[in-house]
C-alpha atoms as a PDB file:
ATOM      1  CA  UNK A   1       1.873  41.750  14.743  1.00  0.00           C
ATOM      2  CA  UNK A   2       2.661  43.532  17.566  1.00  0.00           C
ATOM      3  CA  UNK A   3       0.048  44.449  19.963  1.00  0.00           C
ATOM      4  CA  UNK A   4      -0.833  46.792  22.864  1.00  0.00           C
ATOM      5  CA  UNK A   5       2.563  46.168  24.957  1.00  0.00           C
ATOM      6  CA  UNK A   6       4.776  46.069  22.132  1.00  0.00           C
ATOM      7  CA  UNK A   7       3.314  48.950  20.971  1.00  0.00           C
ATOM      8  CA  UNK A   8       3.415  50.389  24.476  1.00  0.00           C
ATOM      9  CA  UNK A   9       6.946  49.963  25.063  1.00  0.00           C
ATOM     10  CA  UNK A  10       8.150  51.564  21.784  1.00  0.00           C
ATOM     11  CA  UNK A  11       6.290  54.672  22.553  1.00  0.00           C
ATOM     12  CA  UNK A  12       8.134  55.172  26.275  1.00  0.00           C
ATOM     13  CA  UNK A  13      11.427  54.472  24.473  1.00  0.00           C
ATOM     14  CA  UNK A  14      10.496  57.038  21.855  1.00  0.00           C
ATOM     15  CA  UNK A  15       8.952  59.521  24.320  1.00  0.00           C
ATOM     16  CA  UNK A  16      12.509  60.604  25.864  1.00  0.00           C
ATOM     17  CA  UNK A  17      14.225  61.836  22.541  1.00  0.00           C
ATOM     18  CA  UNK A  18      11.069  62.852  20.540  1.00  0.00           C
ATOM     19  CA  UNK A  19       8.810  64.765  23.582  1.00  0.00           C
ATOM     20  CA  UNK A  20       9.114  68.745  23.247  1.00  0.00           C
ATOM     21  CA  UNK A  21      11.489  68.198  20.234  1.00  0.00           C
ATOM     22  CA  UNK A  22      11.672  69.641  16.699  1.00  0.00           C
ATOM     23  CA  UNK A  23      11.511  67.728  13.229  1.00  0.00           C
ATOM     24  CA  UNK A  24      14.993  69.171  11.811  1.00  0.00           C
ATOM     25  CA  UNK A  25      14.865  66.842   8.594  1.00  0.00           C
ATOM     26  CA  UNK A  26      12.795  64.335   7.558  1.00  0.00           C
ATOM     27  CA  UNK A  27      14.202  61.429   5.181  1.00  0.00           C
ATOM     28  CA  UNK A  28      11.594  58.826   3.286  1.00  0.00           C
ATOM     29  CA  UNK A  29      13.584  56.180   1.323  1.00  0.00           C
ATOM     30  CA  UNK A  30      10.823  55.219  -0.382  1.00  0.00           C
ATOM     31  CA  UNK A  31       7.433  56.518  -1.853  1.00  0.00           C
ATOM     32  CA  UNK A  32       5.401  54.149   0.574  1.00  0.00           C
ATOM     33  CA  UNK A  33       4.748  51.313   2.693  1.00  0.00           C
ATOM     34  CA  UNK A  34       1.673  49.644   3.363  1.00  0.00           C
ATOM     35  CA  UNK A  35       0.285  53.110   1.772  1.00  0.00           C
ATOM     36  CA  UNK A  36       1.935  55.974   0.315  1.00  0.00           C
ATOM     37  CA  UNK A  37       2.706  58.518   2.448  1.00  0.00           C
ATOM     38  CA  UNK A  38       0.938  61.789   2.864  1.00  0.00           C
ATOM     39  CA  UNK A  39       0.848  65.049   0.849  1.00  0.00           C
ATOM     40  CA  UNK A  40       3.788  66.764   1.539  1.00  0.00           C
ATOM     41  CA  UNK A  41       4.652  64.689   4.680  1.00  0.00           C
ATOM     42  CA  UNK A  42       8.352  65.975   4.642  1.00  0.00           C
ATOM     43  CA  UNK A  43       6.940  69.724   4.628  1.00  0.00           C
ATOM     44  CA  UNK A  44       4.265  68.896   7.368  1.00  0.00           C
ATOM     45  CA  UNK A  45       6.907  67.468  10.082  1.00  0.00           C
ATOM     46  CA  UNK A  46      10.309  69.709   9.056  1.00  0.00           C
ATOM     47  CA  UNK A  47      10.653  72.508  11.784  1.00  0.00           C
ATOM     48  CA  UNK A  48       7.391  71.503  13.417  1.00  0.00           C
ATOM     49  CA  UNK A  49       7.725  70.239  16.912  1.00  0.00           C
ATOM     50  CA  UNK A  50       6.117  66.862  18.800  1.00  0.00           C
ATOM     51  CA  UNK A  51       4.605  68.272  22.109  1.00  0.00           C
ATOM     52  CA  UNK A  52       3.277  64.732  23.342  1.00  0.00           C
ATOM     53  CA  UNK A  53       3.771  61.015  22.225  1.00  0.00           C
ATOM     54  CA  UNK A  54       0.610  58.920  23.263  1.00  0.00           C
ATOM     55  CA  UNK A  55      -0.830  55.339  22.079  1.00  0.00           C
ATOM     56  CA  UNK A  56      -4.076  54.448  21.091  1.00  0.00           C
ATOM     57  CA  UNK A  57      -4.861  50.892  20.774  1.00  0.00           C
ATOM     58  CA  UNK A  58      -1.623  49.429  18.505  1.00  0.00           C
ATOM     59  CA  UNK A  59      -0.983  52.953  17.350  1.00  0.00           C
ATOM     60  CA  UNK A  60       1.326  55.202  18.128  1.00  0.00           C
ATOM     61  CA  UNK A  61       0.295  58.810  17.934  1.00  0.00           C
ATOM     62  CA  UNK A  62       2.415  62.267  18.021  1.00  0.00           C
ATOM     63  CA  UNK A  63       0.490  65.591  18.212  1.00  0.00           C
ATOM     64  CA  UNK A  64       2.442  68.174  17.116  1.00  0.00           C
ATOM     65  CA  UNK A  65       2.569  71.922  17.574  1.00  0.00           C
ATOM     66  CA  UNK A  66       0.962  72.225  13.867  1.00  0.00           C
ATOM     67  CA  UNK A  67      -2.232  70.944  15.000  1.00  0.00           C
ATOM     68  CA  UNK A  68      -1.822  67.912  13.170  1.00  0.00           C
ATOM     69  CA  UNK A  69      -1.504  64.397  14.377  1.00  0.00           C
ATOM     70  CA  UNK A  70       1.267  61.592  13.351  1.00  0.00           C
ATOM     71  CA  UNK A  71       0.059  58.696  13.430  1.00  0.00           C
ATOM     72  CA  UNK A  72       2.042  55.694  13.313  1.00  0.00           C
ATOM     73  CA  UNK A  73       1.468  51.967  13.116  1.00  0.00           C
ATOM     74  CA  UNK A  74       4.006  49.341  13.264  1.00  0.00           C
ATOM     75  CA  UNK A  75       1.882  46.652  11.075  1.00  0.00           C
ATOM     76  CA  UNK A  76       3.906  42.972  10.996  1.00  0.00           C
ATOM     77  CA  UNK A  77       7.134  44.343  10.765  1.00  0.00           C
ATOM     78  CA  UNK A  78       7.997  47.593  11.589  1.00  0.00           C
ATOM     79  CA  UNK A  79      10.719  49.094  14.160  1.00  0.00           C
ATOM     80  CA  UNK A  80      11.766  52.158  15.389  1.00  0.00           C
ATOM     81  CA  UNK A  81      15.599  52.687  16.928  1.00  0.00           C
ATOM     82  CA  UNK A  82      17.413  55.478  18.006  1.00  0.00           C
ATOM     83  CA  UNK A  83      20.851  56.421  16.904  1.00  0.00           C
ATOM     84  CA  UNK A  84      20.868  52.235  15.610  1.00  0.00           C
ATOM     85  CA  UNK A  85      25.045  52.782  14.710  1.00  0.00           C
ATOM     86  CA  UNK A  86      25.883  53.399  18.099  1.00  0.00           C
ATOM     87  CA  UNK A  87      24.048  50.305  19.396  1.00  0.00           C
ATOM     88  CA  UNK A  88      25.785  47.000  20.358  1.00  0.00           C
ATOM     89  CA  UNK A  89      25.788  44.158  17.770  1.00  0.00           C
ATOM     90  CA  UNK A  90      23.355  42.072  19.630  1.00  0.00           C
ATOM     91  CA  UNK A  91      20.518  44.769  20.095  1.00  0.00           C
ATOM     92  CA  UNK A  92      18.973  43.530  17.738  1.00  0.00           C
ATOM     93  CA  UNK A  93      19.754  45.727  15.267  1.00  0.00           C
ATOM     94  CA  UNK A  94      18.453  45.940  11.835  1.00  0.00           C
ATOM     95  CA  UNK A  95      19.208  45.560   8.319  1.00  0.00           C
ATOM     96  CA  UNK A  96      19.713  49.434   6.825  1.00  0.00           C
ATOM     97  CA  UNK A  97      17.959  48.363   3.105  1.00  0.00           C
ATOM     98  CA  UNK A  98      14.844  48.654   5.026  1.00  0.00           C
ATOM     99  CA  UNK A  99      15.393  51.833   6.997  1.00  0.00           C
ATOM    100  CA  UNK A 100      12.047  54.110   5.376  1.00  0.00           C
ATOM    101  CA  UNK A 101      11.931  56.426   7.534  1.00  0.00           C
ATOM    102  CA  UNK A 102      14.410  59.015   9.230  1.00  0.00           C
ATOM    103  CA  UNK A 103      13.310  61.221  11.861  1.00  0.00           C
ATOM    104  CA  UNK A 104      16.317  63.901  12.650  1.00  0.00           C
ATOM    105  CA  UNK A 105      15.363  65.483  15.891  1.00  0.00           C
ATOM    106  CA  UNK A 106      16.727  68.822  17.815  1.00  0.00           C
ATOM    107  CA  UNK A 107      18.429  69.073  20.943  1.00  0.00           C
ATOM    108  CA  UNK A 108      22.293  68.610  21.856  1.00  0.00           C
ATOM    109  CA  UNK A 109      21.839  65.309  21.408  1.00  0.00           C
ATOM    110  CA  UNK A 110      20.522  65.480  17.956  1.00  0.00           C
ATOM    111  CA  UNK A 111      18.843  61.974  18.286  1.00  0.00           C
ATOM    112  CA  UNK A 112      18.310  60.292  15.145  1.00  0.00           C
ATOM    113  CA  UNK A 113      14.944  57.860  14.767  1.00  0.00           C
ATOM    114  CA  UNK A 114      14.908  55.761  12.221  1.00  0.00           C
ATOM    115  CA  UNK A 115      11.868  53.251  10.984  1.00  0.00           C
ATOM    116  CA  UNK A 116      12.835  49.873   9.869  1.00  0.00           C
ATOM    117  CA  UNK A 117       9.870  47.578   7.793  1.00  0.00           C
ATOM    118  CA  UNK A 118      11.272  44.452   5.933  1.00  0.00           C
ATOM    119  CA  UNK A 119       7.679  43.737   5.345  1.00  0.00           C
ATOM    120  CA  UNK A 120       6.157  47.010   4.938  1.00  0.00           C
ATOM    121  CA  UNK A 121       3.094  46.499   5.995  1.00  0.00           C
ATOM    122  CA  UNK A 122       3.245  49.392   8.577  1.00  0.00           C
ATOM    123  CA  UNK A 123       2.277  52.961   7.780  1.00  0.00           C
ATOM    124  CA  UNK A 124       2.357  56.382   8.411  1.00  0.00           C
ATOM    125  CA  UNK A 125      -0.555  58.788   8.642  1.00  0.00           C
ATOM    126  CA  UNK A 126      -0.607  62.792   8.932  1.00  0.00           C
ATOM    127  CA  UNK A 127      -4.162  63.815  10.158  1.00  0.00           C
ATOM    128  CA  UNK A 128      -5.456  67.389  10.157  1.00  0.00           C
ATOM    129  CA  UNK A 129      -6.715  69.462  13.359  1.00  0.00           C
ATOM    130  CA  UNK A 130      -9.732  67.615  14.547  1.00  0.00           C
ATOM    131  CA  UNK A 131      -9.331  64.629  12.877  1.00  0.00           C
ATOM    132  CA  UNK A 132      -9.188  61.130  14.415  1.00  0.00           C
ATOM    133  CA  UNK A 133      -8.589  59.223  11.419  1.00  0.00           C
ATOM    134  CA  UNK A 134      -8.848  55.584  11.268  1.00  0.00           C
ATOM    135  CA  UNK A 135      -9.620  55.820  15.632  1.00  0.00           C
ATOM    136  CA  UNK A 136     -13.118  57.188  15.329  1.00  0.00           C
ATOM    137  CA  UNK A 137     -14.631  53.588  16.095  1.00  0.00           C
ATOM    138  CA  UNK A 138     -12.534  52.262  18.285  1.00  0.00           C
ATOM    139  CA  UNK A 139     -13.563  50.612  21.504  1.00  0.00           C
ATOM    140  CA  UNK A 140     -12.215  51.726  25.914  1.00  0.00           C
ATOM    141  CA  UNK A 141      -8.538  51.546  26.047  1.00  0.00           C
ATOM    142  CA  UNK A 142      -8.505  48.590  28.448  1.00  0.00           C
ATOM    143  CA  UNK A 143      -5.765  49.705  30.968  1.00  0.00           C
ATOM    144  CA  UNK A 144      -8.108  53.075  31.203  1.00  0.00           C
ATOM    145  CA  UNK A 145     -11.069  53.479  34.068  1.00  0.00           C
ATOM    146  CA  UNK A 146     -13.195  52.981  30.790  1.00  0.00           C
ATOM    147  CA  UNK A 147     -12.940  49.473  30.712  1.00  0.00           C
ATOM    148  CA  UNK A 148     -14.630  47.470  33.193  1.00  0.00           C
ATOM    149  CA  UNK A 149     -17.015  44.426  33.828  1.00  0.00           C
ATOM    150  CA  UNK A 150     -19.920  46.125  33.416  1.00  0.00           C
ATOM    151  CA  UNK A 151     -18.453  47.852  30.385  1.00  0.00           C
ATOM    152  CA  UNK A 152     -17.528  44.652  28.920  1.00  0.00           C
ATOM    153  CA  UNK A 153     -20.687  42.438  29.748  1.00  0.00           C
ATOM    154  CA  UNK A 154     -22.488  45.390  28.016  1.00  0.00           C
ATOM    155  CA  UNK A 155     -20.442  44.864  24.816  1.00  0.00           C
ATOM    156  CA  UNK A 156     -21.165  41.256  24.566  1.00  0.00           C
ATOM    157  CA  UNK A 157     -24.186  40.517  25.771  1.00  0.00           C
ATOM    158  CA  UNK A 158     -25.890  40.143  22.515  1.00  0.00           C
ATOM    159  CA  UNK A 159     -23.115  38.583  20.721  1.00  0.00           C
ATOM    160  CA  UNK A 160     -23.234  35.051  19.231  1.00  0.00           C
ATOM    161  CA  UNK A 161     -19.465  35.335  18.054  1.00  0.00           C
ATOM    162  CA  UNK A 162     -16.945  33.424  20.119  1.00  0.00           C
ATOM    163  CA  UNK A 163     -14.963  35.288  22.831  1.00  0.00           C
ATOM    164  CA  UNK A 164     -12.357  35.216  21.277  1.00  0.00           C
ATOM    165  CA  UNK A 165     -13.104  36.371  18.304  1.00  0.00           C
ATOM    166  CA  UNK A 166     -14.997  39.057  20.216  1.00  0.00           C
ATOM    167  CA  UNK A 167     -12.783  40.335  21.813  1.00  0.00           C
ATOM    168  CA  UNK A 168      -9.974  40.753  18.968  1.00  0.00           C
ATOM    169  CA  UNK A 169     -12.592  42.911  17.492  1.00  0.00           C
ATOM    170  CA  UNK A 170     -11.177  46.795  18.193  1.00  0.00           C
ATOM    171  CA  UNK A 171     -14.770  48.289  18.800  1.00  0.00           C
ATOM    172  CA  UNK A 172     -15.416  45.899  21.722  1.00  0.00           C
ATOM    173  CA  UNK A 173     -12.065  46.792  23.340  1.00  0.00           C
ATOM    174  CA  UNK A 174      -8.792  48.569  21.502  1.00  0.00           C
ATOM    175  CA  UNK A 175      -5.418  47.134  21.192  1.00  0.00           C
ATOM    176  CA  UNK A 176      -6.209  43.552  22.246  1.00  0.00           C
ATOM    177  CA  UNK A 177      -4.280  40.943  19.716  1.00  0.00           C
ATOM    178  CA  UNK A 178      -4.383  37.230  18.806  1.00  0.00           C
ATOM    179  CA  UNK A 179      -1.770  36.932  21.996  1.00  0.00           C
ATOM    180  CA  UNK A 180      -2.645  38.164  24.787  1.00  0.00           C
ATOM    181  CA  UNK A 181      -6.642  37.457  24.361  1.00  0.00           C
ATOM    182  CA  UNK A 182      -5.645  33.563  24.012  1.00  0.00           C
ATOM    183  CA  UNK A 183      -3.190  34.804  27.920  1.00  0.00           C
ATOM    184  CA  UNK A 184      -5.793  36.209  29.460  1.00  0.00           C
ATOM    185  CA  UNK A 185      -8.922  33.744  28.650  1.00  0.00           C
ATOM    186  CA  UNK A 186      -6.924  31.346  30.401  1.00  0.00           C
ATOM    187  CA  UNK A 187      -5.917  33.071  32.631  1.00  0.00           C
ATOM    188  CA  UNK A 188      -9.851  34.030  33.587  1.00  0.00           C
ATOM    189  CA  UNK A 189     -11.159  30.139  33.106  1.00  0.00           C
ATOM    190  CA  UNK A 190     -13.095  30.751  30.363  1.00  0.00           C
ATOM    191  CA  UNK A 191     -13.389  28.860  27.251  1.00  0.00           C
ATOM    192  CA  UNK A 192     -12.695  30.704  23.598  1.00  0.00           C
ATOM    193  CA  UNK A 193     -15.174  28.911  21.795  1.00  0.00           C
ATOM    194  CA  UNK A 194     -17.781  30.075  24.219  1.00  0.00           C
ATOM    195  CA  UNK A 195     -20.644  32.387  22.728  1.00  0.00           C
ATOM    196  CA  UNK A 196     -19.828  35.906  23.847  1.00  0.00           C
ATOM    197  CA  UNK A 197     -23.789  36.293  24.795  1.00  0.00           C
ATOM    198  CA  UNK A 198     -23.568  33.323  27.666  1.00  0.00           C
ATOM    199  CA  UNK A 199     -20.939  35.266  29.825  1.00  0.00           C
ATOM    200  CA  UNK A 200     -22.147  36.547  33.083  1.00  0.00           C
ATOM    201  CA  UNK A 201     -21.747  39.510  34.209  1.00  0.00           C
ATOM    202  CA  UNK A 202     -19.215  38.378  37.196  1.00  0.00           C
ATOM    203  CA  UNK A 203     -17.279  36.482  34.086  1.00  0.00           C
ATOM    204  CA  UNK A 204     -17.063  39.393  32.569  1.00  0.00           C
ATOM    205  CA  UNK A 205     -15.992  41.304  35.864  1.00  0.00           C
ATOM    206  CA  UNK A 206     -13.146  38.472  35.624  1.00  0.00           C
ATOM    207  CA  UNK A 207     -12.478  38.571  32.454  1.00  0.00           C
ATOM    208  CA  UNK A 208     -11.764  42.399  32.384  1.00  0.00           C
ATOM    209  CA  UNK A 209      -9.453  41.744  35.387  1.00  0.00           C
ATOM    210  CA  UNK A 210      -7.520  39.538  33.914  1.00  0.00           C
ATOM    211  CA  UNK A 211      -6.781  41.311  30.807  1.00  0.00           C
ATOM    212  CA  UNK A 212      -5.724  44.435  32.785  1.00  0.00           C
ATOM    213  CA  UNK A 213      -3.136  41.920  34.827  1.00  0.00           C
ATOM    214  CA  UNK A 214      -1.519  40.231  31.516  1.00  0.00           C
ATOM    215  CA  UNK A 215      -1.547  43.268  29.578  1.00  0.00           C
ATOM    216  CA  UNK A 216       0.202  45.201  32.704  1.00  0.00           C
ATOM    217  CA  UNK A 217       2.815  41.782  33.315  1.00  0.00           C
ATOM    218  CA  UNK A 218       3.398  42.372  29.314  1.00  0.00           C
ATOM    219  CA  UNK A 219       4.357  46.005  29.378  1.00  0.00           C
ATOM    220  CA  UNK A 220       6.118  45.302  32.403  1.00  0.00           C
ATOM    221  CA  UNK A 221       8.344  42.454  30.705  1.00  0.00           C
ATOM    222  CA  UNK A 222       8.652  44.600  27.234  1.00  0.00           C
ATOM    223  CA  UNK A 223       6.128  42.526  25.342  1.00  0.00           C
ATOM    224  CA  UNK A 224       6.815  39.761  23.349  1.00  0.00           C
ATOM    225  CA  UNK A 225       9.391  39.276  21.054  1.00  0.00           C
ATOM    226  CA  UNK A 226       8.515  36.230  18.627  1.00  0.00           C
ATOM    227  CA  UNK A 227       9.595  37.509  15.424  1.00  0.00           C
ATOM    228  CA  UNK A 228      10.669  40.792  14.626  1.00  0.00           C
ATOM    229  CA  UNK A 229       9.404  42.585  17.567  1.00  0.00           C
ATOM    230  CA  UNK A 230      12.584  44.546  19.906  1.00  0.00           C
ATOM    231  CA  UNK A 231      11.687  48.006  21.362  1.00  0.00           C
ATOM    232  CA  UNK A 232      13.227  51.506  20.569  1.00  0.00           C
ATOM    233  CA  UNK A 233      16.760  50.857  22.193  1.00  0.00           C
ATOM    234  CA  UNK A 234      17.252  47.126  20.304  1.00  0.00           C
ATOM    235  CA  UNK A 235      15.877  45.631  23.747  1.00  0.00           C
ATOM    236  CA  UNK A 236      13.983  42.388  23.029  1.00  0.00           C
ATOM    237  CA  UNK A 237      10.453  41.301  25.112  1.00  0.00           C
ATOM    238  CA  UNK A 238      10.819  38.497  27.160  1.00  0.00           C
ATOM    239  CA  UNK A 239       7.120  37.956  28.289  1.00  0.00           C
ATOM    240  CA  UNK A 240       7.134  35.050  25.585  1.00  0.00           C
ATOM    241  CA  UNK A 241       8.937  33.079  28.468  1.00  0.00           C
ATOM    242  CA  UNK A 242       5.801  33.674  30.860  1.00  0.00           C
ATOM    243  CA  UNK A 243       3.044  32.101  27.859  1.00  0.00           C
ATOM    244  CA  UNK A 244       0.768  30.138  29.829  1.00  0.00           C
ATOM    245  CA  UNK A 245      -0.813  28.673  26.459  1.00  0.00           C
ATOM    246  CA  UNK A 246       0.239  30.805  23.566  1.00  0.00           C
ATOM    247  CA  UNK A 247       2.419  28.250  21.120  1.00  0.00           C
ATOM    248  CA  UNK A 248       1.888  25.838  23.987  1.00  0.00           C
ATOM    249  CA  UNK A 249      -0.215  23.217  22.028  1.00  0.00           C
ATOM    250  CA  UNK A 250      -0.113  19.691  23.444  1.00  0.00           C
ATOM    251  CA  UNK A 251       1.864  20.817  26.654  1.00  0.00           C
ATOM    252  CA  UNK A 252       0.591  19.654  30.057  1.00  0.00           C
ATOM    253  CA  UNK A 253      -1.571  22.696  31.541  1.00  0.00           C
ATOM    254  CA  UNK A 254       0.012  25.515  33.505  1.00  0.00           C
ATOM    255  CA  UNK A 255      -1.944  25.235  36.019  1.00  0.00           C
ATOM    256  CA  UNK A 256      -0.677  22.687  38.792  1.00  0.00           C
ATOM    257  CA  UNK A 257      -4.088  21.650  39.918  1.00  0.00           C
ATOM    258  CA  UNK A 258      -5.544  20.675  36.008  1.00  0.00           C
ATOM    259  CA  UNK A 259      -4.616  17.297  34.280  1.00  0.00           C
ATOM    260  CA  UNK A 260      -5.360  19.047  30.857  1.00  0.00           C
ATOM    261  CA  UNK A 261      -3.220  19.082  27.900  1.00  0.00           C
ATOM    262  CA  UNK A 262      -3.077  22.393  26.614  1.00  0.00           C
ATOM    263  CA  UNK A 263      -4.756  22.029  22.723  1.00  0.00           C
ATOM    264  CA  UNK A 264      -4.556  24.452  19.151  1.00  0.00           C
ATOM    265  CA  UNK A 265      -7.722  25.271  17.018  1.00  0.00           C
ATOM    266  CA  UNK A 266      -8.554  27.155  14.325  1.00  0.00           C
ATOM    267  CA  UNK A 267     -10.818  30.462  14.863  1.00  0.00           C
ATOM    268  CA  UNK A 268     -11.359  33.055  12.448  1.00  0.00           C
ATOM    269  CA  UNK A 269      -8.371  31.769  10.469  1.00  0.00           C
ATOM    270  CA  UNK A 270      -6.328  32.404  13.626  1.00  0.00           C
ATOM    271  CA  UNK A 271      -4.666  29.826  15.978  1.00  0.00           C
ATOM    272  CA  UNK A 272      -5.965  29.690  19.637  1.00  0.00           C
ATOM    273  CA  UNK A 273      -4.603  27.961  21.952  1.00  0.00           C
ATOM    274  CA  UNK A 274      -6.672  26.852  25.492  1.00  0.00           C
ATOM    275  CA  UNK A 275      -6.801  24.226  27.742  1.00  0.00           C
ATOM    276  CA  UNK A 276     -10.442  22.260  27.021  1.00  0.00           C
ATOM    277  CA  UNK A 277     -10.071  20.893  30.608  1.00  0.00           C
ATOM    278  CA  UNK A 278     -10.051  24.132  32.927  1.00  0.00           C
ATOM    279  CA  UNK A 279     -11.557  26.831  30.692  1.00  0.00           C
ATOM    280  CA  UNK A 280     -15.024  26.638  30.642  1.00  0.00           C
END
């Protein structure tokens, strides 16, 4: 499933040909997805323009000049491309059967944007002026002056729950996925089976740290593409080349100075993958 960076770089390839831009017609192919779409969602978007395209923890979210909010998530699956006929045959381009979505935008350009789910477990949500939907209980954006050490030693400090299982949960901090927690654990020296209660508070300074560096390295590399993942122009991630321990079970440990083999367990019916020598 994609997660904050994937998520990340579709929304800057979207912002350019959706920003200050008009609905002109709205196509669904299909009643639903994960869920069926909204009341009237072709009414509620046709000749209704998106004034700013932001992200919230894996969601992508368009406020438009209506008051309302899009918001979008790209579940297991899902892709958004632009104009996808004019790309080259090795964008990664996808198969039209599961094209559910078409977004016709204004300008001379007229782009078109069109959401591709084999899976269809994404979805599409229209929320009403003043609603926040399904982000009231999220937790700090972590690339945001809201998350910090402090912030985060005061989320776990009376946890018993691993790390890592902490920290996938979205009310301790938003966006974080089964990927990059696994990156940046080892990347801070700390164990995932560790009880989220016996961090320090300079752990957790380093910890937060380190999840602002991989999640920044990710965005700057265009996430990961494993599976289905490409971003808005057919582009594919390449920060699956930089894994120090994701899908690196029974490799020697990245780190030059540790003898460790790098080893794959079982957490919350999750793989994690860590190296039992240098985190701790």
């Amino acid at each position: 499933m994609p997660e904050l960076p994937e998520v990340e770089t579709v929304r800057t390839g979207l912002a350019p040909v959706m920003e200050g831009r008009t609905f002109v017609s709205v196509v669904l192919n299909r009643a639903d997805i994960r869920f069926p779409f909204p009341d009237n969602f072709i009414n509620r978007l046709e000749g209704v323009t998106l004034t700013r395209l932001t992200r919230r923890a894996k969601f992508l979210v368009a406020h438009l000049s209506s008051g309302e909010t899009l918001l979008m998530h790209l579940g297991m699956s899902g892709r958004f491309s632009i104009d996808v006929g004019t790309l080259p045959q090795d964008s990664g381009a996808t198969n039209p059967k599961h094209d559910h979505v078409i977004f016709k935008m204004s300008g001379p350009d007229a782009p078109t944007i069109i959401y591709n789910d084999p899976r269809r477990f994404g979805f599409m949500e229209l929320l009403e002026r003043g609603d926040i939907g399904r982000l009231h209980d999220l937790g700090p954006e972590p690339l945001s002056n809201a998350f910090s050490g402090p912030v985060l030693y005061e989320a776990l400090c009376t946890k018993k729950a691993p790390i890592k299982s902490a920290l996938l949960d979205q009310r301790v901090v938003a966006g974080l996925g089964n990927i990059y927690v696994c990156e940046a654990l080892f990347g801070a020296h700390i164990s995932p089976v560790r009880k989220s209660c016996d961090l320090g508070e300079a752990e957790c300074e380093d910890l937060s740290a380190e999840i602002k560096r991989t999640l920044k390295l990710a965005i700057k590399a265009g996430g990961s593409s494993l599976k289905d993942f490409a971003g808005a122009d057919g582009a594919l991630g390449y920060f699956q080349h930089r894994f120090k321990v994701y899908d690196h079970a029974k490799q020697p440990c990245a780190d030059k100075k540790c003898t460790g083999q790098i080893a794959r367990i079982k957490q919350s019916g999750r793989s994690t993958f860590y190296c039992p020598v240098c985190q701790h």
